[in-house]
N, C-alpha and C. Protein backbone atom coordinates (compact mmCIF):
# COMPACT_ATOMS: atom_id res chain seq x y z
N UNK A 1 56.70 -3.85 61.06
CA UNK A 1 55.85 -4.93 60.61
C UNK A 1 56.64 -6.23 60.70
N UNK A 2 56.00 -7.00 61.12
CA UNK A 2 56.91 -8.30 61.47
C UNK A 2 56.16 -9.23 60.30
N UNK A 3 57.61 -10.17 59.78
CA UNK A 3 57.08 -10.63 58.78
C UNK A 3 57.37 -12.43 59.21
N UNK A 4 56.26 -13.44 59.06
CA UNK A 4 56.23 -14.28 59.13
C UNK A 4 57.49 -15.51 58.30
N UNK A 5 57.86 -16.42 58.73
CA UNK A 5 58.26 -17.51 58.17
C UNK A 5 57.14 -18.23 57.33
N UNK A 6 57.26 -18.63 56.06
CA UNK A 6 56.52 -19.79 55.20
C UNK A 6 56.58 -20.69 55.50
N UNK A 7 55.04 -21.51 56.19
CA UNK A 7 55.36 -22.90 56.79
C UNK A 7 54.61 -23.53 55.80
N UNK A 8 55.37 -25.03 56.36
CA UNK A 8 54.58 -26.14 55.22
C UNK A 8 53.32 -25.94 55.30
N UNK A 9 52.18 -25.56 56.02
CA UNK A 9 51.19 -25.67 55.74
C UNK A 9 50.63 -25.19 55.09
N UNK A 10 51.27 -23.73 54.87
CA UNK A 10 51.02 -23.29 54.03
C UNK A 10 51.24 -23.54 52.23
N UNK A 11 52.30 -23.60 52.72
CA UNK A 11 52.61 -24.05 51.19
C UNK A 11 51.97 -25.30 50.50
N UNK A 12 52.13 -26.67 51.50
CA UNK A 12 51.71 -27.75 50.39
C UNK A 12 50.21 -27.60 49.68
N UNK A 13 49.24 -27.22 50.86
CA UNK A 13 47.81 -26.75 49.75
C UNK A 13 48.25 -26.15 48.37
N UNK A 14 49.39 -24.83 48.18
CA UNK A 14 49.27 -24.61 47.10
C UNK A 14 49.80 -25.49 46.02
N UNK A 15 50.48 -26.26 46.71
CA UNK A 15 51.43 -27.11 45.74
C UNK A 15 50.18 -28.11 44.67
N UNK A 16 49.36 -28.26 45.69
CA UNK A 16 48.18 -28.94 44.71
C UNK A 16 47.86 -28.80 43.53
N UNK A 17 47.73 -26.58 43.45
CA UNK A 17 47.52 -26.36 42.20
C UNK A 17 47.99 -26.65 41.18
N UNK A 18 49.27 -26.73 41.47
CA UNK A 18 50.24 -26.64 39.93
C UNK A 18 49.62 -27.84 39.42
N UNK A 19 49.46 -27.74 37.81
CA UNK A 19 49.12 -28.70 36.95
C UNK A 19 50.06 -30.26 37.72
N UNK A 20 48.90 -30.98 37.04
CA UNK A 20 49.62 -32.45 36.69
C UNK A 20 50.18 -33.22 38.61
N UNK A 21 49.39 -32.10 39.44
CA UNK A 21 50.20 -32.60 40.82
C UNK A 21 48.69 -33.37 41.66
N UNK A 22 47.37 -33.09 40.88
CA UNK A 22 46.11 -33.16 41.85
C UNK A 22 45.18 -32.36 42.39
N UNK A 23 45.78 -31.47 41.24
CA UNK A 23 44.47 -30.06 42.13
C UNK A 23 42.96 -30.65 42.13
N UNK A 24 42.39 -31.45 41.35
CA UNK A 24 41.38 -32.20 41.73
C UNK A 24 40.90 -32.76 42.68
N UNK A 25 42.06 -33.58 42.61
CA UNK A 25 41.64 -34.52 44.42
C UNK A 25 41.77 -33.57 45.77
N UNK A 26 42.29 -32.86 45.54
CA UNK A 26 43.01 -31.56 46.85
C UNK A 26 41.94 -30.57 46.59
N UNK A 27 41.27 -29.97 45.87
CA UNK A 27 40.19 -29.29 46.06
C UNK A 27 38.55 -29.95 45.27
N UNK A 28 38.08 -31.16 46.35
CA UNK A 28 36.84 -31.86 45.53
C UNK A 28 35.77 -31.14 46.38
N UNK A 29 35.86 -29.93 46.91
CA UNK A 29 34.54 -29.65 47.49
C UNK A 29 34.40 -29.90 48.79
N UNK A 30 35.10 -30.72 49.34
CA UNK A 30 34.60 -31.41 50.72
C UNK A 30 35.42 -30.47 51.74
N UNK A 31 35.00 -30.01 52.38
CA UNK A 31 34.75 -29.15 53.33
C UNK A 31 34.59 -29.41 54.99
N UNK A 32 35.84 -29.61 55.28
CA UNK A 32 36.18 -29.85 57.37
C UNK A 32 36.95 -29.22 57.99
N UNK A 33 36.91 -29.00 59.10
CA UNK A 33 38.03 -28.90 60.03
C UNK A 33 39.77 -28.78 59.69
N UNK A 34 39.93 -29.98 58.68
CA UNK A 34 41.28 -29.86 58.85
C UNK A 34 41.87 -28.96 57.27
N UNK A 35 40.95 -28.63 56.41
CA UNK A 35 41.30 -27.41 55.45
C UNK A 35 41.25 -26.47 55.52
N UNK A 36 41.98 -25.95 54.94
CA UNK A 36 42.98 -24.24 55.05
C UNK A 36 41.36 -24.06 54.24
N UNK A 37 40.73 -22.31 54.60
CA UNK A 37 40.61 -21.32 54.49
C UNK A 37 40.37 -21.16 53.36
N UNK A 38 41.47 -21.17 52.70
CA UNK A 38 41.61 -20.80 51.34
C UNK A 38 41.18 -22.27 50.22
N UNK A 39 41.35 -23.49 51.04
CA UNK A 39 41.19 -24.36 49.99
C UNK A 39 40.09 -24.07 50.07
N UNK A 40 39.08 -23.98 51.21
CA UNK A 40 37.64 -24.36 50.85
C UNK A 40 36.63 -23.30 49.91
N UNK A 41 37.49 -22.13 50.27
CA UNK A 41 36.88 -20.94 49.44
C UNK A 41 36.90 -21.68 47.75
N UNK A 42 37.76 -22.02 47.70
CA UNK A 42 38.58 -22.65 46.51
C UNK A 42 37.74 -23.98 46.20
N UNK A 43 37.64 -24.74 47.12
CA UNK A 43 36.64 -26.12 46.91
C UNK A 43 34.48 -25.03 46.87
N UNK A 44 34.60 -24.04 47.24
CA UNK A 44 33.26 -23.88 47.15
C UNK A 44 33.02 -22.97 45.31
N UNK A 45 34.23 -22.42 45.60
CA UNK A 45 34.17 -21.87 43.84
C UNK A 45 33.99 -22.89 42.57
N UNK A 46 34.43 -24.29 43.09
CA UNK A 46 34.63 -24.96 42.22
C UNK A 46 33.00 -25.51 42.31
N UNK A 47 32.70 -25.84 43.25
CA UNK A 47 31.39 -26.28 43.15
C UNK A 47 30.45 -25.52 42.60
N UNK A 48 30.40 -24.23 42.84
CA UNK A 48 29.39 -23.26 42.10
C UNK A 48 29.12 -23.58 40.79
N UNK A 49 30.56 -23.53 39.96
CA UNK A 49 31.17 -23.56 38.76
C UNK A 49 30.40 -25.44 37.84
N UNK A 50 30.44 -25.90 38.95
CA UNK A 50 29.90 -27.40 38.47
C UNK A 50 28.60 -27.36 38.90
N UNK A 51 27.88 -26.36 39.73
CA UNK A 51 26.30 -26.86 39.98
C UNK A 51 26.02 -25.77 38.69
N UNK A 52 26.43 -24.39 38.29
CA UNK A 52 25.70 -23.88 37.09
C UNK A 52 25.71 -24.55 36.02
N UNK A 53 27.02 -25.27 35.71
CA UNK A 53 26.75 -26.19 34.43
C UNK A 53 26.09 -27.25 34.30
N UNK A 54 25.52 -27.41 35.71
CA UNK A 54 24.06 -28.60 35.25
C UNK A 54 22.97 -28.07 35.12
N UNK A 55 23.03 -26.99 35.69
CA UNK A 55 21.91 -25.92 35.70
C UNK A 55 21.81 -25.66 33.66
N UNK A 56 23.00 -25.43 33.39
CA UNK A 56 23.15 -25.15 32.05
C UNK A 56 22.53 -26.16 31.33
N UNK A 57 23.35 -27.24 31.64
CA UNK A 57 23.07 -28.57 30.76
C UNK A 57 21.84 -29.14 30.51
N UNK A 58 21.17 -28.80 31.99
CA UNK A 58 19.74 -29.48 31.93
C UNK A 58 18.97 -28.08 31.34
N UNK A 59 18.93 -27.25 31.23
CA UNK A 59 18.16 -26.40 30.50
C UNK A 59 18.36 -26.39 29.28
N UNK A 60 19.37 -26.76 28.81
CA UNK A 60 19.98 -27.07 26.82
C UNK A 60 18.98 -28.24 26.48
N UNK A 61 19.30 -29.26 27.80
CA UNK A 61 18.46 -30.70 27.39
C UNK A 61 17.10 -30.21 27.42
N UNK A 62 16.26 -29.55 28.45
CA UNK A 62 15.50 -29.48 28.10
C UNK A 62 14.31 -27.98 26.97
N UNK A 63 15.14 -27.42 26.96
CA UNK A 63 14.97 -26.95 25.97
C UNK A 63 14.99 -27.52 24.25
N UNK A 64 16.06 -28.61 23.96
CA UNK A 64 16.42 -29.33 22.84
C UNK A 64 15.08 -30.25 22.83
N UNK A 65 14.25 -30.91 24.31
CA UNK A 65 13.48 -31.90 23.76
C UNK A 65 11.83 -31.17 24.07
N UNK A 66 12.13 -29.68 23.65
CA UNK A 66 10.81 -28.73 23.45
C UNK A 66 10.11 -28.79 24.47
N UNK A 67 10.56 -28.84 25.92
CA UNK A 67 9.82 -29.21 27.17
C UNK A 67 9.73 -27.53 27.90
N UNK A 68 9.94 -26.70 27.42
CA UNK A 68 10.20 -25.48 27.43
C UNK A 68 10.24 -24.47 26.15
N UNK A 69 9.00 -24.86 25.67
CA UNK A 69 9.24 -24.26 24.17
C UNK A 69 9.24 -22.05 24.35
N UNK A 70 9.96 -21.39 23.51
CA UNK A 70 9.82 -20.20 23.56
C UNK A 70 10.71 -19.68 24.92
N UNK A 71 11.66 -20.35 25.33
CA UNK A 71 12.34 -19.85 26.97
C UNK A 71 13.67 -20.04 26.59
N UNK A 72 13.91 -19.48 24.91
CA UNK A 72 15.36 -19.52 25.10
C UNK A 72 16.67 -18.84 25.54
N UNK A 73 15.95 -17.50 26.05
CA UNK A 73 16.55 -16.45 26.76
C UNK A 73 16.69 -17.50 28.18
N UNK A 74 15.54 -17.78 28.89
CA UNK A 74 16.56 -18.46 30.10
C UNK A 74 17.29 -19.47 29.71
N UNK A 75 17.54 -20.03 28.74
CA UNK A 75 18.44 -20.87 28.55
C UNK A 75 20.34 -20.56 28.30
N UNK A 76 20.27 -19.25 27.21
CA UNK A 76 20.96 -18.45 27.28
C UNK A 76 21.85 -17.78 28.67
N UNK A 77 20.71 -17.59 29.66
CA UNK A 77 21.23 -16.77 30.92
C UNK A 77 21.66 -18.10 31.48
N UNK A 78 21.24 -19.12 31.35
CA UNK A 78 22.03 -20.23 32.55
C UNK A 78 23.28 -21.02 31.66
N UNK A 79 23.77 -20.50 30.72
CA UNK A 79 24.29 -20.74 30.12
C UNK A 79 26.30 -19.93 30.20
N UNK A 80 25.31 -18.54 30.06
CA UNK A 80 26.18 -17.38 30.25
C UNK A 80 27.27 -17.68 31.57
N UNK A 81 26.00 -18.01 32.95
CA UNK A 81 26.03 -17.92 34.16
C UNK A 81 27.43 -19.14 34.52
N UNK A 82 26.89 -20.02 33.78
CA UNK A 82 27.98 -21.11 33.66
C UNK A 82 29.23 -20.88 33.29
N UNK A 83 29.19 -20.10 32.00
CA UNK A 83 30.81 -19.74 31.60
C UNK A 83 31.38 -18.45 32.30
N UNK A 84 30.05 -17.95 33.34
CA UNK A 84 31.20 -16.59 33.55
C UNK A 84 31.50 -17.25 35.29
N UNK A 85 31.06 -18.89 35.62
CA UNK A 85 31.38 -19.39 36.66
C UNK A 85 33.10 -19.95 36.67
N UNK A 86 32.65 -20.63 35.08
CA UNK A 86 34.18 -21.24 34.68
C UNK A 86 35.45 -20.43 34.91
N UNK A 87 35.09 -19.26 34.18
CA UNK A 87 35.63 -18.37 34.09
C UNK A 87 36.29 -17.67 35.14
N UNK A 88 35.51 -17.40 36.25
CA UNK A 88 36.07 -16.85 37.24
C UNK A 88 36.57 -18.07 38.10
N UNK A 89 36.28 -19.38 38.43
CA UNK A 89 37.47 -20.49 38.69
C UNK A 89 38.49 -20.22 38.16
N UNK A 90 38.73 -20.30 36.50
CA UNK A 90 39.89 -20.21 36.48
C UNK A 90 40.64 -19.31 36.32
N UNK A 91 40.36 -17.95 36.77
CA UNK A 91 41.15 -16.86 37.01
C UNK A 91 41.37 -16.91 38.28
N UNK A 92 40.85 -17.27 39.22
CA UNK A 92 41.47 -17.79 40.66
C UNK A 92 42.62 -18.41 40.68
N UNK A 93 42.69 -19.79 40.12
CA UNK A 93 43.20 -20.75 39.68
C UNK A 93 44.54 -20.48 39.33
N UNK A 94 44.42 -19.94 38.25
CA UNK A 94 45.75 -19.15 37.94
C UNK A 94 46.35 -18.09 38.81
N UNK A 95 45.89 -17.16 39.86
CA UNK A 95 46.48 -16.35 40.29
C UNK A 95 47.23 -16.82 41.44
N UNK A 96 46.31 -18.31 42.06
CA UNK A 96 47.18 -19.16 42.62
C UNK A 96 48.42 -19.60 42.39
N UNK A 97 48.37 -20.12 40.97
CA UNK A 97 49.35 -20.51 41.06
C UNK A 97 50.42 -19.80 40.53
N UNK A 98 50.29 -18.36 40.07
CA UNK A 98 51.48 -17.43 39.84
C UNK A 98 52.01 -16.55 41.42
N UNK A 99 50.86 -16.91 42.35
CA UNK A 99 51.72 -16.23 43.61
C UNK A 99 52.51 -17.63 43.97
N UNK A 100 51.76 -18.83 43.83
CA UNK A 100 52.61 -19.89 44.31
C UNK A 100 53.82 -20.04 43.69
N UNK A 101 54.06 -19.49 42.29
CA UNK A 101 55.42 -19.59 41.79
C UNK A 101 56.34 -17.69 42.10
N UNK A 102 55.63 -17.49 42.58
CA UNK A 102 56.50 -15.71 42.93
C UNK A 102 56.80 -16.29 44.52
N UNK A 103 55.95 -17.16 44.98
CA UNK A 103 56.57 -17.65 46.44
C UNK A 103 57.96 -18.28 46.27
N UNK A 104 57.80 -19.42 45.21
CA UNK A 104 59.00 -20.01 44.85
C UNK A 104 60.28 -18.89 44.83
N UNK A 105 60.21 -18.24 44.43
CA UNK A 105 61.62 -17.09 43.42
C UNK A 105 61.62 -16.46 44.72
N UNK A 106 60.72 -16.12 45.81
CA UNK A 106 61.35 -15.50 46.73
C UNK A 106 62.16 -15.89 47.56
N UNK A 107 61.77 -17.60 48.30
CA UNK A 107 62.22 -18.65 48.86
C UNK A 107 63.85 -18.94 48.36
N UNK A 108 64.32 -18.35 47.39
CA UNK A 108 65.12 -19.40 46.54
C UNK A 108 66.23 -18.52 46.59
């Protein structure tokens, strides 16, 4: 099995993750040609994660101003749907960035 060299390209995407460096701006969703694979999987998780919580939000709102009276089970489910979106972002998130730091310790 032949094992590859770690190139920058690889690496700086992950470098994004680590807290406090921009993982925001480095994964906003936007989606071309010149992103890795993995960011965009990564930029489309994140979006999911932000279209259910409007999905959420606007069903709280409108549920709160009785525009949906008796539908608080779907409110509940788009609710759920939202935190088990969050949720699985940021267990991605993190597994990123613990291979990105087991990359480090191997490199070193």
């Amino acid at each position: 099995m032949a094992i590859r060299s770690l190139t920058p390209d690889f690496i700086t995407p992950l470098q994004a993750l680590l807290p406090g460096r921009g993982a925001a701006l480095a994964f906003n969703g936007t989606k071309g040609p010149e992103s890795p694979g993995y960011a965009g999987a990564f930029g489309q998780l994140l979006d999911e994660a932000r279209h259910r919580d409007v999905i959420a939000q606007d069903a709280i709102e409108a549920f709160a101003r009785n525009e949906d009276p008796g539908r608080i089970h779907e409110t509940m489910v788009a609710m759920s749907k939202a935190e088990i979106s969050l949720r699985t972002f940021s267990s991605v998130r993190n597994k990123l960035i613990d291979a990105y730091h087991e990359l480090l310790h191997v490199t070193t």
